[in-house]
PDB file of N, CA and C in Angstrom:
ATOM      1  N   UNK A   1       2.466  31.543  16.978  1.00  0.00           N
ATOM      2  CA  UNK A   1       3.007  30.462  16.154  1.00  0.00           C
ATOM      3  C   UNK A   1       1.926  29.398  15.987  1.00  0.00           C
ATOM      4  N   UNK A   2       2.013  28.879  14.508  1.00  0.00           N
ATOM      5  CA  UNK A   2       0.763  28.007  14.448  1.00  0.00           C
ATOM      6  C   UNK A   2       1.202  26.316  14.905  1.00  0.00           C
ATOM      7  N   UNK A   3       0.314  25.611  15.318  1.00  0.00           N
ATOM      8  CA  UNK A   3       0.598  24.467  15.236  1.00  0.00           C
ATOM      9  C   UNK A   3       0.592  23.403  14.087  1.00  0.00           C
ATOM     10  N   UNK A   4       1.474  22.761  13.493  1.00  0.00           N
ATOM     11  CA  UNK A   4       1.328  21.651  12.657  1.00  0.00           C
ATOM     12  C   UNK A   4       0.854  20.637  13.005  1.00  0.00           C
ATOM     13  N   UNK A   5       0.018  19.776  12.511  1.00  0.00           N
ATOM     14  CA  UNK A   5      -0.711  18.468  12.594  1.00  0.00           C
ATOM     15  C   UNK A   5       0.474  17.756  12.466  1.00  0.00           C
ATOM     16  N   UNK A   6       0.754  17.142  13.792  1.00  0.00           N
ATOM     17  CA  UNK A   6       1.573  16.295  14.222  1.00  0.00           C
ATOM     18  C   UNK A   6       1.167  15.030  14.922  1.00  0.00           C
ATOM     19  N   UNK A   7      -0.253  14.791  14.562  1.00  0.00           N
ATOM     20  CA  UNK A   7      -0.743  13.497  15.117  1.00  0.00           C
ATOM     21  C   UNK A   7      -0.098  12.463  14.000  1.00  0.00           C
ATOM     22  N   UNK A   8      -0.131  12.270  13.300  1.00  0.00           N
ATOM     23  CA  UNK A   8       0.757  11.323  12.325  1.00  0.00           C
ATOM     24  C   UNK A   8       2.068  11.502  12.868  1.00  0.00           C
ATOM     25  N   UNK A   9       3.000  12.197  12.911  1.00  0.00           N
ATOM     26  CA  UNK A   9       4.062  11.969  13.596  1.00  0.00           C
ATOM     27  C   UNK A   9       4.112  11.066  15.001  1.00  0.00           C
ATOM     28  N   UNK A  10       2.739  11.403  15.814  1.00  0.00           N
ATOM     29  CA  UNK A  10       3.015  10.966  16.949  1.00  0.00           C
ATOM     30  C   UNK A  10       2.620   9.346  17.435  1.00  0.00           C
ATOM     31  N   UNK A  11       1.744   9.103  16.108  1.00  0.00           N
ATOM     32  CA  UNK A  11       1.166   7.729  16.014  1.00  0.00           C
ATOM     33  C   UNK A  11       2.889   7.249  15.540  1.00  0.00           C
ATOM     34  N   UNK A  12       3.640   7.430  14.502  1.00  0.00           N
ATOM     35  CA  UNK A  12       4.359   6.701  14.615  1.00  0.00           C
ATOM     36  C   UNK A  12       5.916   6.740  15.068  1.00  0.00           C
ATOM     37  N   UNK A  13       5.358   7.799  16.253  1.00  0.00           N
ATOM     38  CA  UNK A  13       6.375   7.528  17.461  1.00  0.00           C
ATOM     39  C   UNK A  13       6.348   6.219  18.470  1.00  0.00           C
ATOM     40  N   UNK A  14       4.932   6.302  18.313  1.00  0.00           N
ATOM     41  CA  UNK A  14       4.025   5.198  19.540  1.00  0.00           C
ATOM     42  C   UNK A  14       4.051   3.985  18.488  1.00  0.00           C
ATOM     43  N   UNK A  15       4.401   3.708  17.626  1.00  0.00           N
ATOM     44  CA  UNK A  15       4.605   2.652  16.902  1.00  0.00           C
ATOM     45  C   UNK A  15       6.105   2.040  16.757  1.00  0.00           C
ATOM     46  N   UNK A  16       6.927   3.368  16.766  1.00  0.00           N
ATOM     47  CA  UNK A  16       8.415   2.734  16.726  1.00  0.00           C
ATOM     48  C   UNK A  16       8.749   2.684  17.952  1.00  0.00           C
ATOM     49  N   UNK A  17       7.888   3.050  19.104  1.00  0.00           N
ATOM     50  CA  UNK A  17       8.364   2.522  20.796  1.00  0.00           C
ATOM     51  C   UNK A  17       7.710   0.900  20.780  1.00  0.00           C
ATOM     52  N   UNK A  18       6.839   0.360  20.230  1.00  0.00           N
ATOM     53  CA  UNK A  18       6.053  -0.469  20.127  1.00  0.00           C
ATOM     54  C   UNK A  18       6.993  -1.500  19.575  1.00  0.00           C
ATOM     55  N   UNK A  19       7.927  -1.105  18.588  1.00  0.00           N
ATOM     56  CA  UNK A  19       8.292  -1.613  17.788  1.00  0.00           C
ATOM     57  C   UNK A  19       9.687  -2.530  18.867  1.00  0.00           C
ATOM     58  N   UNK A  20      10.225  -1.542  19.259  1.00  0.00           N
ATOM     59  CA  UNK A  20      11.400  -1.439  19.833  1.00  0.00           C
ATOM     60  C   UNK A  20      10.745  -2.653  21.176  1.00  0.00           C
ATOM     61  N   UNK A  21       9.764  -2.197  21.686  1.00  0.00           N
ATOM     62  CA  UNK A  21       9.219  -2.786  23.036  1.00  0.00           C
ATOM     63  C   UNK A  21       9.125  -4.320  22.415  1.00  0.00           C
ATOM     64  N   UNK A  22       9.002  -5.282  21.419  1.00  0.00           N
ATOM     65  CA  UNK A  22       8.483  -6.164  21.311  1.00  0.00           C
ATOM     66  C   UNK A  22      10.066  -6.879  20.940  1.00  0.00           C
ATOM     67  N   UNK A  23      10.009  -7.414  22.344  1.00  0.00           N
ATOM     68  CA  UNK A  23      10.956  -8.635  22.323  1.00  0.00           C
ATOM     69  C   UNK A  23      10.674 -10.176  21.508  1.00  0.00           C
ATOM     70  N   UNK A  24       9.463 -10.396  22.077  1.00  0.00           N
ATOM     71  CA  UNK A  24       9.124 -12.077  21.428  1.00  0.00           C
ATOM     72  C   UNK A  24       9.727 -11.579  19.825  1.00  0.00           C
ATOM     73  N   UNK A  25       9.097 -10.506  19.032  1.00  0.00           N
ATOM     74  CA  UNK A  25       9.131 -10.551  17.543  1.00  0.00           C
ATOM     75  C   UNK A  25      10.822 -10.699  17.970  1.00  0.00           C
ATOM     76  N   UNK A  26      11.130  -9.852  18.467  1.00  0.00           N
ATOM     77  CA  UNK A  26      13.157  -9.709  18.135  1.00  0.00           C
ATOM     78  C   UNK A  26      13.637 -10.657  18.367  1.00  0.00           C
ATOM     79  N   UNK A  27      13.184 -11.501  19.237  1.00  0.00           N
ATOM     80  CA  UNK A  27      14.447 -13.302  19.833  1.00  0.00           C
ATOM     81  C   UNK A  27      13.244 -13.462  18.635  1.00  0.00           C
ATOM     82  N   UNK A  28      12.310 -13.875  18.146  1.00  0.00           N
ATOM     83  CA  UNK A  28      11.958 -14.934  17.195  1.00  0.00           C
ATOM     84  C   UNK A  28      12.248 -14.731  15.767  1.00  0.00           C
ATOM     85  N   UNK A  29      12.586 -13.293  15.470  1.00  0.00           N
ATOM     86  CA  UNK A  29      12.940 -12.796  13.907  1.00  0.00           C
ATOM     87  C   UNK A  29      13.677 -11.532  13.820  1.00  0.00           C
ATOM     88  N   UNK A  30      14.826 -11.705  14.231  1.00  0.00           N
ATOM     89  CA  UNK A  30      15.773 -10.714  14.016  1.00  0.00           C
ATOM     90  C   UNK A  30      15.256  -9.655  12.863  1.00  0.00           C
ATOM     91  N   UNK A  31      15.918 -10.721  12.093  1.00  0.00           N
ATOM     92  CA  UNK A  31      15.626  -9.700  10.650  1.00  0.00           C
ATOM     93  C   UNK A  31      14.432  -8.777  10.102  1.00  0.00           C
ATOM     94  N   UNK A  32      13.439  -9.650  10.756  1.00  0.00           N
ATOM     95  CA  UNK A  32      12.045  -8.889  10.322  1.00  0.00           C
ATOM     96  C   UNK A  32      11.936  -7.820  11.700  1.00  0.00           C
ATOM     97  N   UNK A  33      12.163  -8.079  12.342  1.00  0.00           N
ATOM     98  CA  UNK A  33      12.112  -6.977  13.772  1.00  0.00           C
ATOM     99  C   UNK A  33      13.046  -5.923  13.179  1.00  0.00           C
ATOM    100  N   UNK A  34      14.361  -6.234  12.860  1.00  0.00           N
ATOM    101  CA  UNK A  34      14.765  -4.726  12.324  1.00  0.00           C
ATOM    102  C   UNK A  34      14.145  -4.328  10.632  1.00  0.00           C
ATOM    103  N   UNK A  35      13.531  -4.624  10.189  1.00  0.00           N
ATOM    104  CA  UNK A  35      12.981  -4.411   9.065  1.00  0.00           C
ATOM    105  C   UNK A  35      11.558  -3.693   9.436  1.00  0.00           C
ATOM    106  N   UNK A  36      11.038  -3.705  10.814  1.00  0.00           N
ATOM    107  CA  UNK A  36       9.923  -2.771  11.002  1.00  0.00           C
ATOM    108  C   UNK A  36      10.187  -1.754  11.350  1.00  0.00           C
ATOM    109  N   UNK A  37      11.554  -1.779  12.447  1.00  0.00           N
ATOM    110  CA  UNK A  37      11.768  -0.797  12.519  1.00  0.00           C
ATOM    111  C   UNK A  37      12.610   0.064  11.723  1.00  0.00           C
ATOM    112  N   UNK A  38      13.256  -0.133  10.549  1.00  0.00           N
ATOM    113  CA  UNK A  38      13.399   0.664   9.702  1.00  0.00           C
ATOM    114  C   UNK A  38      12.286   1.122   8.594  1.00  0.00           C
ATOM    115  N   UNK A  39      11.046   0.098   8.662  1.00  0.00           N
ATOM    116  CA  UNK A  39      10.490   0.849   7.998  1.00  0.00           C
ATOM    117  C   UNK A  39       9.720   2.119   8.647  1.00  0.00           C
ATOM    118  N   UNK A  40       9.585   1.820  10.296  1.00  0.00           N
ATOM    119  CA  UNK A  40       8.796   2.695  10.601  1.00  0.00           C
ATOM    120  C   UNK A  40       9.605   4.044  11.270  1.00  0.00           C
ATOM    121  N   UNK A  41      10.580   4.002  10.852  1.00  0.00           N
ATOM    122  CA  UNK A  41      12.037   5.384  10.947  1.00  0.00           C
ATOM    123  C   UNK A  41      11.813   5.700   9.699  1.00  0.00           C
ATOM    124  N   UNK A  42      11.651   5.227   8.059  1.00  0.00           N
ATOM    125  CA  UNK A  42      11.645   5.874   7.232  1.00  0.00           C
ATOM    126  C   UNK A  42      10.526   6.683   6.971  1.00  0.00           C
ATOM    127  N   UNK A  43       9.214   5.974   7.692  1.00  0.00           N
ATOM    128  CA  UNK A  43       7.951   7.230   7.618  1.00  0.00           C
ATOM    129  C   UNK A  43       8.045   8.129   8.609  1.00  0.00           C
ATOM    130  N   UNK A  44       8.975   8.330  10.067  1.00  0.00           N
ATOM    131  CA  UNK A  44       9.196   9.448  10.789  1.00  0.00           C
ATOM    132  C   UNK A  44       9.677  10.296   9.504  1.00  0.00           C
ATOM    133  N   UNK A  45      11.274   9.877   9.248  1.00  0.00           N
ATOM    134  CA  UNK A  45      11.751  10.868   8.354  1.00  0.00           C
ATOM    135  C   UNK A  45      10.941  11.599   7.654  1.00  0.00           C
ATOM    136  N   UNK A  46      10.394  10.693   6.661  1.00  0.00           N
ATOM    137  CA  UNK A  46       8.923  11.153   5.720  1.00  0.00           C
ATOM    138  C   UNK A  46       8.109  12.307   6.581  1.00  0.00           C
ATOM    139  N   UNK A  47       7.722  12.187   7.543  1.00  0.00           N
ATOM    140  CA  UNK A  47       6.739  12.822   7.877  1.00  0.00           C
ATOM    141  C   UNK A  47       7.680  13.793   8.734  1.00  0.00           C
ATOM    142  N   UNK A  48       8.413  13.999   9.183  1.00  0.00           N
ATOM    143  CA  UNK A  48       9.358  15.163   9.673  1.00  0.00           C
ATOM    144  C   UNK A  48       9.714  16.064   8.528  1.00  0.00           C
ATOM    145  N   UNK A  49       9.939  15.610   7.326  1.00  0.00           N
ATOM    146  CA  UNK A  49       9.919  16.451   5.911  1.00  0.00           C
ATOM    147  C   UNK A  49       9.477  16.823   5.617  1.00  0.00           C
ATOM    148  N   UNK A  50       8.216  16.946   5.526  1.00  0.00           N
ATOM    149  CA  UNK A  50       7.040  17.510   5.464  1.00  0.00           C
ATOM    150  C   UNK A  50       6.142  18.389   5.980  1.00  0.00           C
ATOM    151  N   UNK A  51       6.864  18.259   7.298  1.00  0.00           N
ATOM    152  CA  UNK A  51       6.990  19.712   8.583  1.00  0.00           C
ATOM    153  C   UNK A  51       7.012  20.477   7.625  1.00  0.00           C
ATOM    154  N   UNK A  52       5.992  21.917   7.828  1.00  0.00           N
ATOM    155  CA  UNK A  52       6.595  23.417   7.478  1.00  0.00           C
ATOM    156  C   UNK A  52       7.477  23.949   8.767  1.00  0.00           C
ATOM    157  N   UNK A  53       8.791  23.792   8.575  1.00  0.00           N
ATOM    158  CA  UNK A  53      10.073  24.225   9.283  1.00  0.00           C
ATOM    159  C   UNK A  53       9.484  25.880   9.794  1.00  0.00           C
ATOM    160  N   UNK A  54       8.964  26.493   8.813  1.00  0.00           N
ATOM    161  CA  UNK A  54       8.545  27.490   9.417  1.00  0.00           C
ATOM    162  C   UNK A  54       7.704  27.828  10.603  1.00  0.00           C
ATOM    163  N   UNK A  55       6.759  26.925  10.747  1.00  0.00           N
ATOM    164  CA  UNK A  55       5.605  26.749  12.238  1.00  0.00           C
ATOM    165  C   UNK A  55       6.360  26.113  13.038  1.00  0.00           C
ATOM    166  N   UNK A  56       7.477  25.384  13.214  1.00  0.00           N
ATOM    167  CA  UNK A  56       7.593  24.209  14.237  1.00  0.00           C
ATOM    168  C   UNK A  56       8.345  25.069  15.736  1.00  0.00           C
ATOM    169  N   UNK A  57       7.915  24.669  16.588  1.00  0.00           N
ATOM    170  CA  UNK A  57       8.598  25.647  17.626  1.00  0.00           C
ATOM    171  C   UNK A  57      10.212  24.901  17.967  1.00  0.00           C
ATOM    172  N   UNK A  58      10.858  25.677  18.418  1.00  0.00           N
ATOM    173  CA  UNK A  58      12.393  25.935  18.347  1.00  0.00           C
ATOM    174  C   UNK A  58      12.771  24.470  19.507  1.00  0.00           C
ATOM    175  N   UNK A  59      12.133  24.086  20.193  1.00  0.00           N
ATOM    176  CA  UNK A  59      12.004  22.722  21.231  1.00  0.00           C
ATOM    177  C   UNK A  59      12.001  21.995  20.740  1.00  0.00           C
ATOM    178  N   UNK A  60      10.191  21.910  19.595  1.00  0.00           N
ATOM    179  CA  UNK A  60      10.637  20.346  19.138  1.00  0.00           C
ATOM    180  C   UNK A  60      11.332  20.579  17.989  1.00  0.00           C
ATOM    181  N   UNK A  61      11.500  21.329  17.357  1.00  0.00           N
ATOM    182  CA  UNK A  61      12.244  21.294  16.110  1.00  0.00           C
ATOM    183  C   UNK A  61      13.889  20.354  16.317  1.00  0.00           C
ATOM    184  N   UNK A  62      14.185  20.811  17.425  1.00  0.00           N
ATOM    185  CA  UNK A  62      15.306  20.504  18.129  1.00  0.00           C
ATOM    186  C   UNK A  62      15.624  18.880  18.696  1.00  0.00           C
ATOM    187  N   UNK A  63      14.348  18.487  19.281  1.00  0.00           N
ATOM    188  CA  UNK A  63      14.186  17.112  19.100  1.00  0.00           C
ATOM    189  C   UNK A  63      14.199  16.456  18.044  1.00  0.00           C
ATOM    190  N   UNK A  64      13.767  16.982  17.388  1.00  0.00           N
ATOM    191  CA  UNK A  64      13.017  16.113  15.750  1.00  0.00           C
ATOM    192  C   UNK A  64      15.094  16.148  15.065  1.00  0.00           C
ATOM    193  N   UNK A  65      15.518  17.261  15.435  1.00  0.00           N
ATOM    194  CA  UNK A  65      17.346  17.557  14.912  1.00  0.00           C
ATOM    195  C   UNK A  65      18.029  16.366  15.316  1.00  0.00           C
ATOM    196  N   UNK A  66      17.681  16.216  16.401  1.00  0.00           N
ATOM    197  CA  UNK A  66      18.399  15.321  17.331  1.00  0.00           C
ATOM    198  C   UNK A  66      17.757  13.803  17.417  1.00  0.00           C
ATOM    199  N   UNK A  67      16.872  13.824  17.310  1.00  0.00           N
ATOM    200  CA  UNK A  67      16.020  12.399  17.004  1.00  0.00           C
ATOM    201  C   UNK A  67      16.072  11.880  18.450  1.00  0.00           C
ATOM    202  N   UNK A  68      15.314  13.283  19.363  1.00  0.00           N
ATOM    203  CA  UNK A  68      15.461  12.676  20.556  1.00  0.00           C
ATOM    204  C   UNK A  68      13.569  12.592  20.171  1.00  0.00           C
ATOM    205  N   UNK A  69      13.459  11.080  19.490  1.00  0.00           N
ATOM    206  CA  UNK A  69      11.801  11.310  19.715  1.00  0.00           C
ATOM    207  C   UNK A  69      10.852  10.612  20.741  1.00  0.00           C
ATOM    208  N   UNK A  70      11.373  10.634  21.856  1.00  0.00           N
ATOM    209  CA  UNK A  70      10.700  10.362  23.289  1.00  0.00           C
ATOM    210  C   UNK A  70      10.560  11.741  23.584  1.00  0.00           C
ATOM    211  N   UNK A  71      11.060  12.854  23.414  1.00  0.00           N
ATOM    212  CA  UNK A  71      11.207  14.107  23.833  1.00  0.00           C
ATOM    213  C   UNK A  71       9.863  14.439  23.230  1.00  0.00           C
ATOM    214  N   UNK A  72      10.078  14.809  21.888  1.00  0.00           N
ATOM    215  CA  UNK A  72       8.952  14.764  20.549  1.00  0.00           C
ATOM    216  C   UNK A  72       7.875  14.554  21.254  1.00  0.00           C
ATOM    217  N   UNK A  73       7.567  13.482  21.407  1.00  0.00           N
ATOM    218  CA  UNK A  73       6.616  12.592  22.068  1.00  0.00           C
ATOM    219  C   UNK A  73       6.006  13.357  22.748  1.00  0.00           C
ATOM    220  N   UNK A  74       6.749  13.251  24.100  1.00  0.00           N
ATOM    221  CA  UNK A  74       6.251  13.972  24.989  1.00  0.00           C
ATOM    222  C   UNK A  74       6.014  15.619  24.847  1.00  0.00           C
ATOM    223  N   UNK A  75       6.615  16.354  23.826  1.00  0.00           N
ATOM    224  CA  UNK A  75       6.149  17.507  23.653  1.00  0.00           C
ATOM    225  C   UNK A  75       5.242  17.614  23.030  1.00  0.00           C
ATOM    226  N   UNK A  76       4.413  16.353  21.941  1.00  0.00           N
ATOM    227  CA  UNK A  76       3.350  16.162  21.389  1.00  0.00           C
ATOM    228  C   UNK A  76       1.891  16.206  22.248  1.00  0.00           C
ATOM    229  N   UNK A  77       2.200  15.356  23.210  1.00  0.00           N
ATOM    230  CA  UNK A  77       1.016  14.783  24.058  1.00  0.00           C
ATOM    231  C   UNK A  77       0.601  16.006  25.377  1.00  0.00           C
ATOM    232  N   UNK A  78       1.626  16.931  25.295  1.00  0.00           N
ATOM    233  CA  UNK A  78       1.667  18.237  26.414  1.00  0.00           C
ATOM    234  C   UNK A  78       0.834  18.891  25.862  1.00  0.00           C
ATOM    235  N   UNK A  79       0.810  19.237  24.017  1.00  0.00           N
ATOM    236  CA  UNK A  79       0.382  20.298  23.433  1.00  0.00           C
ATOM    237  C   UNK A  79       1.533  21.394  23.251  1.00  0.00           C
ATOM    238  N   UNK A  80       2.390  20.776  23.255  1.00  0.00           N
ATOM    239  CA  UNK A  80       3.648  22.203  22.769  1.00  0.00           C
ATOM    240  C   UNK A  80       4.180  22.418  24.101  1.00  0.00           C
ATOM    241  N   UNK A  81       3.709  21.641  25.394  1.00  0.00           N
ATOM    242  CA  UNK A  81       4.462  22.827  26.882  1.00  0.00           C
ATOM    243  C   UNK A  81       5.326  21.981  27.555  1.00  0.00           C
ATOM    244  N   UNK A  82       5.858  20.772  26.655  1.00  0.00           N
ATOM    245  CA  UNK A  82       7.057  20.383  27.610  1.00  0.00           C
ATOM    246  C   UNK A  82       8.102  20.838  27.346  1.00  0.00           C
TER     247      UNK A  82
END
């Protein structure tokens, strides 16, 4: 099974944990704090679409289903073996 270039996915995994992690922005701007993080859920989506469904192995595919993307993540940074 081949691997898909999933470094763009995984940069903005590590961006929407980033996102999530930053309290000062959230007590100081609600609105714009959830406005990053929806924008940066609409380029996961984006870039999960764009997956060839056909290469993706049956694990993370399953994460990416479930939007467990700490899982993702971590099956990113293993190389496919978590």
């Amino acid at each position: 099974m081949s691997f898909p270039d999933v470094a763009p996915l995984a940069e903005a995994f590590r961006e929407r944990l980033a996102v999530i992690a930053d309290h000062a922005h959230r007590d100081r701007d609600e609105e714009g704090h959830l406005q990053r993080l929806i924008e940066v859920s609409e380029r996961i989506d984006t870039l999960i679409a764009a997956l060839p469904a056909s290469e993706l192995d049956p694990r993370f595919g399953h994460y990416l289903e479930r939007r467990s993307y700490d899982k993702a993540l971590a099956w990113i940074q293993s190389g496919g073996e978590s």
